[in-house]
Protein backbone atom coordinates (compact mmCIF):
# COMPACT_ATOMS: atom_id res chain seq x y z
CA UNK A 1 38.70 111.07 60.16
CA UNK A 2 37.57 111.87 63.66
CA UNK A 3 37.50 115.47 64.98
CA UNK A 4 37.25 117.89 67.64
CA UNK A 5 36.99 121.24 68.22
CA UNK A 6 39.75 122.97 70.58
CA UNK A 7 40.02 126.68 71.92
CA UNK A 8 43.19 128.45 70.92
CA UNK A 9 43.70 130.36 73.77
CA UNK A 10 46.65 131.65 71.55
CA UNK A 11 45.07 133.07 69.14
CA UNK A 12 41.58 133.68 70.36
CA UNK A 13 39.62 131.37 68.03
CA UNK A 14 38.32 127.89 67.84
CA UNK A 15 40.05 124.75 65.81
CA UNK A 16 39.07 121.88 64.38
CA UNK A 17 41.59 118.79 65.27
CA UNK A 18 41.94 115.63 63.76
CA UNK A 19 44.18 112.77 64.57
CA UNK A 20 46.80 113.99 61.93
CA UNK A 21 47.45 117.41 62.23
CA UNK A 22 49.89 117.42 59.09
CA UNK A 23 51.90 115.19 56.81
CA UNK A 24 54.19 116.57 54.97
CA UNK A 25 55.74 114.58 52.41
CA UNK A 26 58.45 115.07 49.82
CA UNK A 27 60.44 113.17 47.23
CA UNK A 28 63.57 113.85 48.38
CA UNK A 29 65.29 111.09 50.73
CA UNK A 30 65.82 112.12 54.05
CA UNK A 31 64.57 112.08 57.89
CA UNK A 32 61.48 111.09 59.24
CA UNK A 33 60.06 113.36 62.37
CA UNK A 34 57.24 112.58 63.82
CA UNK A 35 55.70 115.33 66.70
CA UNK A 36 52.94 114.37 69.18
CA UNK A 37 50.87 116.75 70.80
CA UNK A 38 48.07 115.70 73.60
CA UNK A 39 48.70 112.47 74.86
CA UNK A 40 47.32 113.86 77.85
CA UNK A 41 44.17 115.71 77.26
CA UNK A 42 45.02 118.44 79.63
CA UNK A 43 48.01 119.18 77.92
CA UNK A 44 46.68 121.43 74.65
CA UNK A 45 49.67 123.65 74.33
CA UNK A 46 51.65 121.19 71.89
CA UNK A 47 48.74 120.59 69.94
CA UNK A 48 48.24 124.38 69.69
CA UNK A 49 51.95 125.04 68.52
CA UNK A 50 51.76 122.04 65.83
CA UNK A 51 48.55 123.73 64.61
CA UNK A 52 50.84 127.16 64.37
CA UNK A 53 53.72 125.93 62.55
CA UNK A 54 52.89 123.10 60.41
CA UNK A 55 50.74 125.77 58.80
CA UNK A 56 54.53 127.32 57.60
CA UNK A 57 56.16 124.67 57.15
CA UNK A 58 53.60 123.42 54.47
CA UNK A 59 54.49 126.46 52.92
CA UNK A 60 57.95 125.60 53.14
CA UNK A 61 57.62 122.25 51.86
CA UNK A 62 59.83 122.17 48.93
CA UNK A 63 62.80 123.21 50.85
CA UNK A 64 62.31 119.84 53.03
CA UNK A 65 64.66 117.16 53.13
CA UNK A 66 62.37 114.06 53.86
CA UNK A 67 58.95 113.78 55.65
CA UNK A 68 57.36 115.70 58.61
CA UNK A 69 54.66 114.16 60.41
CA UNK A 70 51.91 116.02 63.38
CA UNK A 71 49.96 113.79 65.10
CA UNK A 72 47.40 114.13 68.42
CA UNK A 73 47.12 111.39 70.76
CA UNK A 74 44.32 111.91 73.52
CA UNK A 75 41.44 113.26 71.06
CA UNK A 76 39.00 112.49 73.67
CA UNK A 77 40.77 113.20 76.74
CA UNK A 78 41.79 116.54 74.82
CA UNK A 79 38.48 117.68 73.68
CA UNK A 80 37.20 117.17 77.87
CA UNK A 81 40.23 118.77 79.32
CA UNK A 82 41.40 115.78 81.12
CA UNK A 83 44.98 113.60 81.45
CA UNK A 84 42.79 110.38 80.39
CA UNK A 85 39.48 108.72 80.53
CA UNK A 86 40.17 105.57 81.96
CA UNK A 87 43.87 104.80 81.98
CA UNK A 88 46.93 106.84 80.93
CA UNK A 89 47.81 106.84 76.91
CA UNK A 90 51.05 107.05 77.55
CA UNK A 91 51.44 104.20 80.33
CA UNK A 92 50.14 100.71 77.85
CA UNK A 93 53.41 100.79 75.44
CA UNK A 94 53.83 97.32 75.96
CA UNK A 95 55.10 95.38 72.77
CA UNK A 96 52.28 92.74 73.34
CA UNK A 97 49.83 95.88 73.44
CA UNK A 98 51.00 97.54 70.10
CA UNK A 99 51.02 94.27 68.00
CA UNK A 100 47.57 93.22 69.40
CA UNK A 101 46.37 97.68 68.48
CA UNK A 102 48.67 96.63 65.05
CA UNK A 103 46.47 93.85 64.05
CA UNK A 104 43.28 95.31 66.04
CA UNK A 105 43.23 91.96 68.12
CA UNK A 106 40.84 92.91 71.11
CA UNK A 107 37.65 91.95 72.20
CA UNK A 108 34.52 94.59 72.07
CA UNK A 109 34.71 94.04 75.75
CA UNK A 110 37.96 95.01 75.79
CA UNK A 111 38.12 98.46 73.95
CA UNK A 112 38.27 101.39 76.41
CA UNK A 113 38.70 105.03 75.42
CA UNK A 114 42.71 105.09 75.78
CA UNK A 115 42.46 101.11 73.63
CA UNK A 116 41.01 102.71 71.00
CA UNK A 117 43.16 105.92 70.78
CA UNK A 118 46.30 103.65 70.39
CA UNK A 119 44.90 101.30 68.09
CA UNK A 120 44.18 104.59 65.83
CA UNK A 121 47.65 106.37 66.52
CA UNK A 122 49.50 103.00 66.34
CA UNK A 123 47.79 102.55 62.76
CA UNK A 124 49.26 105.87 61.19
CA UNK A 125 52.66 105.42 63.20
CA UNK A 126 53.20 102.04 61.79
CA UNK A 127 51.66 102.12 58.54
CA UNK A 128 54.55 105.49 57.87
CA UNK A 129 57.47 103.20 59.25
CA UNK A 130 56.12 100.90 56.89
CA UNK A 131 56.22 102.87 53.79
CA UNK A 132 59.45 105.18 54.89
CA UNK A 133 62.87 104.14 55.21
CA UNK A 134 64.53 105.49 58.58
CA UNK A 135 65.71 107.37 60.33
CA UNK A 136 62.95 108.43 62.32
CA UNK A 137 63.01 111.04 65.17
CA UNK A 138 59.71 111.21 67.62
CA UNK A 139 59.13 114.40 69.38
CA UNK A 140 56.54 114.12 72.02
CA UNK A 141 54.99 117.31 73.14
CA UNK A 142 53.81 117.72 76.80
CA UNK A 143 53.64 120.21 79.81
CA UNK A 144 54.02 120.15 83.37
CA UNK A 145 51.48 120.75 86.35
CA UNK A 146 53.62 122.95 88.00
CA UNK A 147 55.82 126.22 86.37
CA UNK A 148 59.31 124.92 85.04
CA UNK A 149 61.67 125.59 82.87
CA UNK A 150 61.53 123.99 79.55
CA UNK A 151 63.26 120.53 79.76
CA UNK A 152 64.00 117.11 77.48
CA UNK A 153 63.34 113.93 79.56
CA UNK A 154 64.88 110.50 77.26
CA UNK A 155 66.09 106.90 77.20
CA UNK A 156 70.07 107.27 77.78
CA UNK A 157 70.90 106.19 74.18
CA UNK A 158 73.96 107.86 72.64
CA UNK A 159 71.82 109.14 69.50
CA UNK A 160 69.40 110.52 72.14
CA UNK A 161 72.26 112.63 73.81
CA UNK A 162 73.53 113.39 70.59
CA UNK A 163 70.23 115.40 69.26
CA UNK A 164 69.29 116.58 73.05
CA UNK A 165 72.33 118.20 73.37
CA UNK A 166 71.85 120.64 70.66
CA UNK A 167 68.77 122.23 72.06
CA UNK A 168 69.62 124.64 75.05
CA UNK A 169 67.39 123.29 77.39
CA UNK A 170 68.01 120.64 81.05
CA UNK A 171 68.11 117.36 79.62
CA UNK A 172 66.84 114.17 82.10
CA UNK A 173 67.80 110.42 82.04
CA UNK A 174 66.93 107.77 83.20
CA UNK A 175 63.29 108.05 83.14
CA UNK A 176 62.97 104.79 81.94
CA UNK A 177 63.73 103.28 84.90
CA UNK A 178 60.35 104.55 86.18
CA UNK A 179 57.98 104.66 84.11
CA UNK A 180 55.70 101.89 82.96
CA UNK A 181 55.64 101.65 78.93
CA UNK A 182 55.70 104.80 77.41
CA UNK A 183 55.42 105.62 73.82
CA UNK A 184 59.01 106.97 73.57
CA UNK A 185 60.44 104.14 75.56
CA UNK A 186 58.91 102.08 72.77
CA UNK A 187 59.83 103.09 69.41
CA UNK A 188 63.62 103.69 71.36
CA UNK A 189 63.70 100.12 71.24
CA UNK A 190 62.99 99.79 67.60
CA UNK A 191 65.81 102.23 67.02
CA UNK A 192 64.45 105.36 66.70
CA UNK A 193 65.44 108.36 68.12
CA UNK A 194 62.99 110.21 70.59
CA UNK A 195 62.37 112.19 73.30
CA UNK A 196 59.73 114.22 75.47
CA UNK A 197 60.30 118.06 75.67
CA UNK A 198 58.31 119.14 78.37
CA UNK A 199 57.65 123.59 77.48
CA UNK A 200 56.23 124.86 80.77
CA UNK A 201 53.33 124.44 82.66
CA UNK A 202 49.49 123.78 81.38
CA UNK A 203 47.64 126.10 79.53
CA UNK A 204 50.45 128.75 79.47
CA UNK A 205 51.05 131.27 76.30
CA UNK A 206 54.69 130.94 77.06
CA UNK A 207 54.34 127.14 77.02
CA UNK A 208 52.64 127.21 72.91
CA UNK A 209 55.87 129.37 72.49
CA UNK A 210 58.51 127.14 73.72
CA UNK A 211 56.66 123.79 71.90
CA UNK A 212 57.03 126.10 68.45
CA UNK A 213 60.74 126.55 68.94
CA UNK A 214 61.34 123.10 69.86
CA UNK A 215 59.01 122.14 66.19
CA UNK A 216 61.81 124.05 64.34
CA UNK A 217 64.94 123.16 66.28
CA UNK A 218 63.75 119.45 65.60
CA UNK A 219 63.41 120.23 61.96
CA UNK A 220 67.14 121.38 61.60
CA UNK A 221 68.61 119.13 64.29
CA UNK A 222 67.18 115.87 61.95
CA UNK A 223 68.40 117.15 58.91
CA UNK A 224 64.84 117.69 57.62
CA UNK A 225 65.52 121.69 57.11
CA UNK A 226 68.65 123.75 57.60
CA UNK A 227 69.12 126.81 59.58
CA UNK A 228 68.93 129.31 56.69
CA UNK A 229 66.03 128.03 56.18
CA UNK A 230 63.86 128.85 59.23
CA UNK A 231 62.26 132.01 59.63
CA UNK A 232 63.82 133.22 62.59
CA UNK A 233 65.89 130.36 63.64
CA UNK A 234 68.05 132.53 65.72
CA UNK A 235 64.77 134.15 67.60
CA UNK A 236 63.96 130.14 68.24
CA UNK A 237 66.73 129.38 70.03
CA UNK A 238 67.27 132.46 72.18
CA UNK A 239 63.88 131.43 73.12
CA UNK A 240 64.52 127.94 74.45
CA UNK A 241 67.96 129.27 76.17
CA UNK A 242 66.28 131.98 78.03
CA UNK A 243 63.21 130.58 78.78
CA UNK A 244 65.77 127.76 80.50
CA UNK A 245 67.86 130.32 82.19
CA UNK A 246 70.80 129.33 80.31
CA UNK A 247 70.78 125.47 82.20
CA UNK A 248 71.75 122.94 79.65
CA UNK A 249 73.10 120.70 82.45
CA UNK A 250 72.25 117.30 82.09
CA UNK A 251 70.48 115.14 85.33
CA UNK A 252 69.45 111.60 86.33
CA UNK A 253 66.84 110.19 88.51
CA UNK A 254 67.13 108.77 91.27
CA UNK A 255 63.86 108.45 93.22
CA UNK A 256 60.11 108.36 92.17
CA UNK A 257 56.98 108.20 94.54
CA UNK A 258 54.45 106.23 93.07
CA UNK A 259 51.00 106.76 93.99
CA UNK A 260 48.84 103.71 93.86
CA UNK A 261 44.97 103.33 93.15
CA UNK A 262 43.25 105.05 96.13
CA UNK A 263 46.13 106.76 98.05
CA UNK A 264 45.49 110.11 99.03
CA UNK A 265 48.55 112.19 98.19
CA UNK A 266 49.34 116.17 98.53
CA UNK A 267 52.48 117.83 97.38
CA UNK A 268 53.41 120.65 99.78
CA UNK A 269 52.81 123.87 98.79
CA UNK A 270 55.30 126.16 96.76
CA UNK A 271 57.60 123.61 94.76
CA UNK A 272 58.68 124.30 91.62
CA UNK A 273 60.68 122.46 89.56
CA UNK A 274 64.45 122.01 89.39
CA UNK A 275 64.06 123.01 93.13
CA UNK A 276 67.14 122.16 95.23
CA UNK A 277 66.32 120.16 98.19
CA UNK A 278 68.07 118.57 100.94
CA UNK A 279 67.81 115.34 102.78
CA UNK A 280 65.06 115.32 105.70
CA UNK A 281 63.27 117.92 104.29
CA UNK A 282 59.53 117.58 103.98
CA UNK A 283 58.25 117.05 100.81
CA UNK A 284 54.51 115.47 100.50
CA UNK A 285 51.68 113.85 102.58
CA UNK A 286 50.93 110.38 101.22
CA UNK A 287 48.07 108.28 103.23
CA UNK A 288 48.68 110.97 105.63
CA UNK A 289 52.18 110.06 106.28
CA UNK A 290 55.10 112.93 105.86
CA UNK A 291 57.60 112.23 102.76
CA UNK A 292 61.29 113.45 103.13
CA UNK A 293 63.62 113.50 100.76
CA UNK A 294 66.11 110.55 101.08
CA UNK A 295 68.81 112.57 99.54
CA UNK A 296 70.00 116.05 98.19
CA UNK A 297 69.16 116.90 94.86
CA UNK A 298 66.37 118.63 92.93
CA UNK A 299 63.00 117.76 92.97
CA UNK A 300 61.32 116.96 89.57
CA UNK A 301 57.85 117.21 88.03
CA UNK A 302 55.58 117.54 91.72
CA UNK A 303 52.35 116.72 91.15
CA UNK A 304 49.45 119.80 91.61
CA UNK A 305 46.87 118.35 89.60
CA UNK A 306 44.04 115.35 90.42
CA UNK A 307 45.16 112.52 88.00
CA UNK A 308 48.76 110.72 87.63
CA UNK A 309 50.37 108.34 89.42
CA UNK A 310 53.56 109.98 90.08
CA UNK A 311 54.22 112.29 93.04
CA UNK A 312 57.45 113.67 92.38
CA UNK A 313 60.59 112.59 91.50
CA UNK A 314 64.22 113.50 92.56
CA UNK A 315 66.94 113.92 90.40
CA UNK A 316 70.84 115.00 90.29
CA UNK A 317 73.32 116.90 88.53
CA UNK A 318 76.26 114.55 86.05
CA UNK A 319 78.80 115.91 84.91
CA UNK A 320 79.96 115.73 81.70
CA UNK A 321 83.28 114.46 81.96
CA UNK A 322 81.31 111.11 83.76
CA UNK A 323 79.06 111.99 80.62
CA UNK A 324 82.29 111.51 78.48
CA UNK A 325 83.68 108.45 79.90
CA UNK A 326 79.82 106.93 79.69
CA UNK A 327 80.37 107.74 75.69
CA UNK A 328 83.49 106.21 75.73
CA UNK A 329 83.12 103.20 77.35
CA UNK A 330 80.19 101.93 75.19
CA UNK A 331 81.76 103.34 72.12
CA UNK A 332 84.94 100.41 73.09
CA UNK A 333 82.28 98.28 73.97
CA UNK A 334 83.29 97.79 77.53
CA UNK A 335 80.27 96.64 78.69
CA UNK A 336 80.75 93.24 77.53
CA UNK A 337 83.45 92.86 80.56
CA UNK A 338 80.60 93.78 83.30
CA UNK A 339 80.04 90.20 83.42
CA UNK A 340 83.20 89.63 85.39
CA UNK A 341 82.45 92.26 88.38
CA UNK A 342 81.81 90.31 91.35
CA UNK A 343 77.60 89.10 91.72
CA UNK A 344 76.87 90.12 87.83
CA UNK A 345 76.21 87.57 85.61
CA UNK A 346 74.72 87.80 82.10
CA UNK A 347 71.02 86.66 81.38
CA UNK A 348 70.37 83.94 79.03
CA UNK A 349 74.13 84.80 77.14
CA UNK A 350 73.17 87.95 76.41
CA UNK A 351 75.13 90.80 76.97
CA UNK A 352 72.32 93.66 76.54
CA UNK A 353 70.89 91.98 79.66
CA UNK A 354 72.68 91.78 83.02
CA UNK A 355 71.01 90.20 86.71
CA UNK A 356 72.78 91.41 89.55
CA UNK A 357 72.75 89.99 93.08
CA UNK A 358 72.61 93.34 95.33
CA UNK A 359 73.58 91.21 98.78
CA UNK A 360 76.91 90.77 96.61
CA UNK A 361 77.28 94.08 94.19
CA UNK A 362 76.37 96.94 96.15
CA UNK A 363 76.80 100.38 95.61
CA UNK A 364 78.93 100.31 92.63
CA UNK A 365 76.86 97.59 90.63
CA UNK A 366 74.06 100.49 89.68
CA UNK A 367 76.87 103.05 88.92
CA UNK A 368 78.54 101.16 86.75
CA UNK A 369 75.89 99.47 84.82
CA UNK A 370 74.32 103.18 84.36
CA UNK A 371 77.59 104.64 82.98
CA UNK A 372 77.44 101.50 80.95
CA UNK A 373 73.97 102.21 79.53
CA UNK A 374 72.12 99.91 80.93
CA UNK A 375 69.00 102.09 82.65
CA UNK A 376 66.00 99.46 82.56
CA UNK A 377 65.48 97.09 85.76
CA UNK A 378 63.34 94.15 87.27
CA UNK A 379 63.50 93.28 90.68
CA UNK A 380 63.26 89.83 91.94
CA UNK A 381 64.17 89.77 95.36
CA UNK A 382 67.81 90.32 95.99
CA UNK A 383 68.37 90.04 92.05
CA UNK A 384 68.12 93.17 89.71
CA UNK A 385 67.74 92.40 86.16
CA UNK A 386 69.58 95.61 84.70
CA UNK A 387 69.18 95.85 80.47
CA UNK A 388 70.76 98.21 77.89
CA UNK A 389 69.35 99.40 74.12
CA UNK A 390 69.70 97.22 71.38
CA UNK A 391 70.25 100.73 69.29
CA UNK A 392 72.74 102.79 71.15
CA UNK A 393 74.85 105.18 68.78
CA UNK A 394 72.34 104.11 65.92
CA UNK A 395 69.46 102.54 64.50
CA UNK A 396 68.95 99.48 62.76
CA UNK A 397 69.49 100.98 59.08
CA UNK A 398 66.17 100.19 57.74
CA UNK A 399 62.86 100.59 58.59
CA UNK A 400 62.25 99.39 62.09
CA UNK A 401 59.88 96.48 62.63
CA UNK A 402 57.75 95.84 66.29
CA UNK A 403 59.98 93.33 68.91
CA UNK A 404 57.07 91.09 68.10
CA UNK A 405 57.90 91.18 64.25
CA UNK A 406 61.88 90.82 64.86
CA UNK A 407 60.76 87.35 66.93
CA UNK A 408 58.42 85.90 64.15
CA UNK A 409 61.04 86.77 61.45
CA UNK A 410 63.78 84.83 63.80
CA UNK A 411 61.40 81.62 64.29
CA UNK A 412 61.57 81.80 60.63
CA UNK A 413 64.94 81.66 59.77
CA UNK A 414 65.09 78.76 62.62
């Protein structure tokens, strides 16, 4: 199996890092967690803290309630120090990509750096949902270019909020609305429960500390472990909670700038993140044009390094009674009546899937089909297709299989 070698700035020494950190298997039945560290190469910090505690929890290993997993994503882009090589890991999530990295379907001409790291981490990921009954829980480690708080960002799935909510950290939804195939996005849609926990900013000791309290949270927050059983579960926590200065609010977002191929973008100075802002006020220089925010709020993850294509985002508070009645709702199943509000329709007879005609449903269409759950959106013209989670409050009660796989094994029932 490949490896590197990676400094820990931790602990003053030099590692050796494979693909697989760790897996930890036992007999008993139970949870599945899977951690990723470095699927951006500049991001070592979860990579270090996996290093640090699987070492333990090996130790540990017969007090384990199902399987733990530590995996690296970016071994190349991690061993130079960059985001990527060529094109972002965690940007080519696409269904049609992981079955074609499943069966190793490319053409030599094809196979880049990042094509080649997925085919590898898709292999292990795949061939443990394969042999392991669910649930699963994915825990992807990153850090920020700028100093923040510790925060979760997540699909808005009610078994998402249900496991975010125990950690004592800012929680963010809605990402998905965004971003373009990520990882977590994708094994949400096979049921599983997951989530990014961004611990600080790069290359920060603090950072390796909040990714190894957020390991062992995980642990007893899936069931793996329980709290007796973590050496200084207590010490954990209070570091998470004060390292987030007691916020445990939960946010949305509601504006990203996207920075194509080529653009020549530059964050202001002296934004940090979680920063209140107001409307009007000055934010970036894109193609040397000024950027304003278009609302109040907080700005979110400002970019202050070379690669990425997102600026910034902006994102607001929700409170949790509109939290509550979001829970609700889609508990009763209310969603199915969306269909009758004034310029929705469903798509194809399916209610997980909803176009709306903006020129007729304007400002409450998004509101409502957001409390409702449904986060993902295509544009086409004045039409928004708008689409929910299969897996909301839970997964699929078996091992989950690729879209693809759920599509063959339909055409074969036809």
């Amino acid at each position: 199996m490949r490896s590197i070698r990676l400094f820990d700035f931790v602990e003053g020494e030099a590692i050796q890092v494979s693909r697989e950190i760790a897996s930890i298997r036992t007999k008993a039945d139970g949870p599945n967690v899977i951690f990723i560290g470095g699927m951006h190469g500049n991001e070592p910090t979860g990579v270090l803290a996996l290093a640090h505690v699987m070492r333990h929890v090996k130790r540990l290993q017969p007090l384990l309630k199902g399987n733990v997993y530590a995996l690296v994503g970016n071994l190349t882009a991690l061993e130079r120090g960059e985001r990527f090589i060529e094109k972002d890991l965690n940007r080519i999530w696409h269904a049609e990509h992981v079955e074609r990295a499943r069966k190793r379907d490319y053409h030599p001409t094809e196979i880049i750096n990042e094509v080649e790291e997925q085919i590898e981490l898709w292999g292990i990921i795949d061939e443990l949902m394969q042999e392991n009954p669910g649930p699963f829980f994915f825990v992807d480690l990153h850090t920020t270019s700028v100093k923040s708080v510790p925060f979760i960002t997540m699909s808005d799935t009610i078994m998402n909020r249900q496991f975010s909510n125990k950690v004592p950290v800012p929680v963010v939804i809605g990402i998905e609305e965004y971003l373009s195939e990520p990882l977590l996005s994708y094994v949400n849609e096979l049921g599983c429960v997951s989530m990014a926990f961004e611990g600080g900013q790069h290359g920060e000791a603090e950072s390796v500390q909040n990714h190894e309290a957020m390991i062992w949270l995980s642990l007893v927050y899936s069931g793996v472990m329980k709290k007796m059983e973590i050496p200084h579960f207590k010490k954990h926590y209070e570091q998470l909670l004060n390292a987030a200065k007691g916020d445990r609010k939960v946010y949305e977002i509601r504006y990203r700038q996207h920075i194509a191929a080529g653009d020549i973008f530059q964050m202001l100075p002296g934004f940090v993140n979680f920063q209140s802002i107001k409307r009007d006020q000055p934010l970036a220089k894109h193609n040397g044009q000024t950027l304003r925010a278009t609302e109040d709020g907080m700005i979110f993850m400002p970019l202050y390094q070379a690669q990425g294509n997102d600026g910034y985002f902006t994102i607001r508070h929700i409170k949790r009674i509109w939290l509550y009645v979001s829970y609700l709702f889609r508990g009763l199943g209310l969603y199915r009546m969306l269909r009758f509000l004034p310029g929705v329709r469903c798509y194809m007879q399916s209610d997980e899937m909803m176009v709306v005609d903006k020129s007729i449903a304007r400002w409450y269409s998004t509101e409502i089909l957001h409390l409702m759950g449904y986060r993902r959106k295509k544009k086409y013209g004045d039409l928004t297709l708008f689409i929910r989670r299969k897996y909301d409050f839970r997964g699929p009660g078996k091992r989950p299989t690729s879209n693809l796989q759920n599509a063959e094994a339909g055409k074969s029932k036809e």
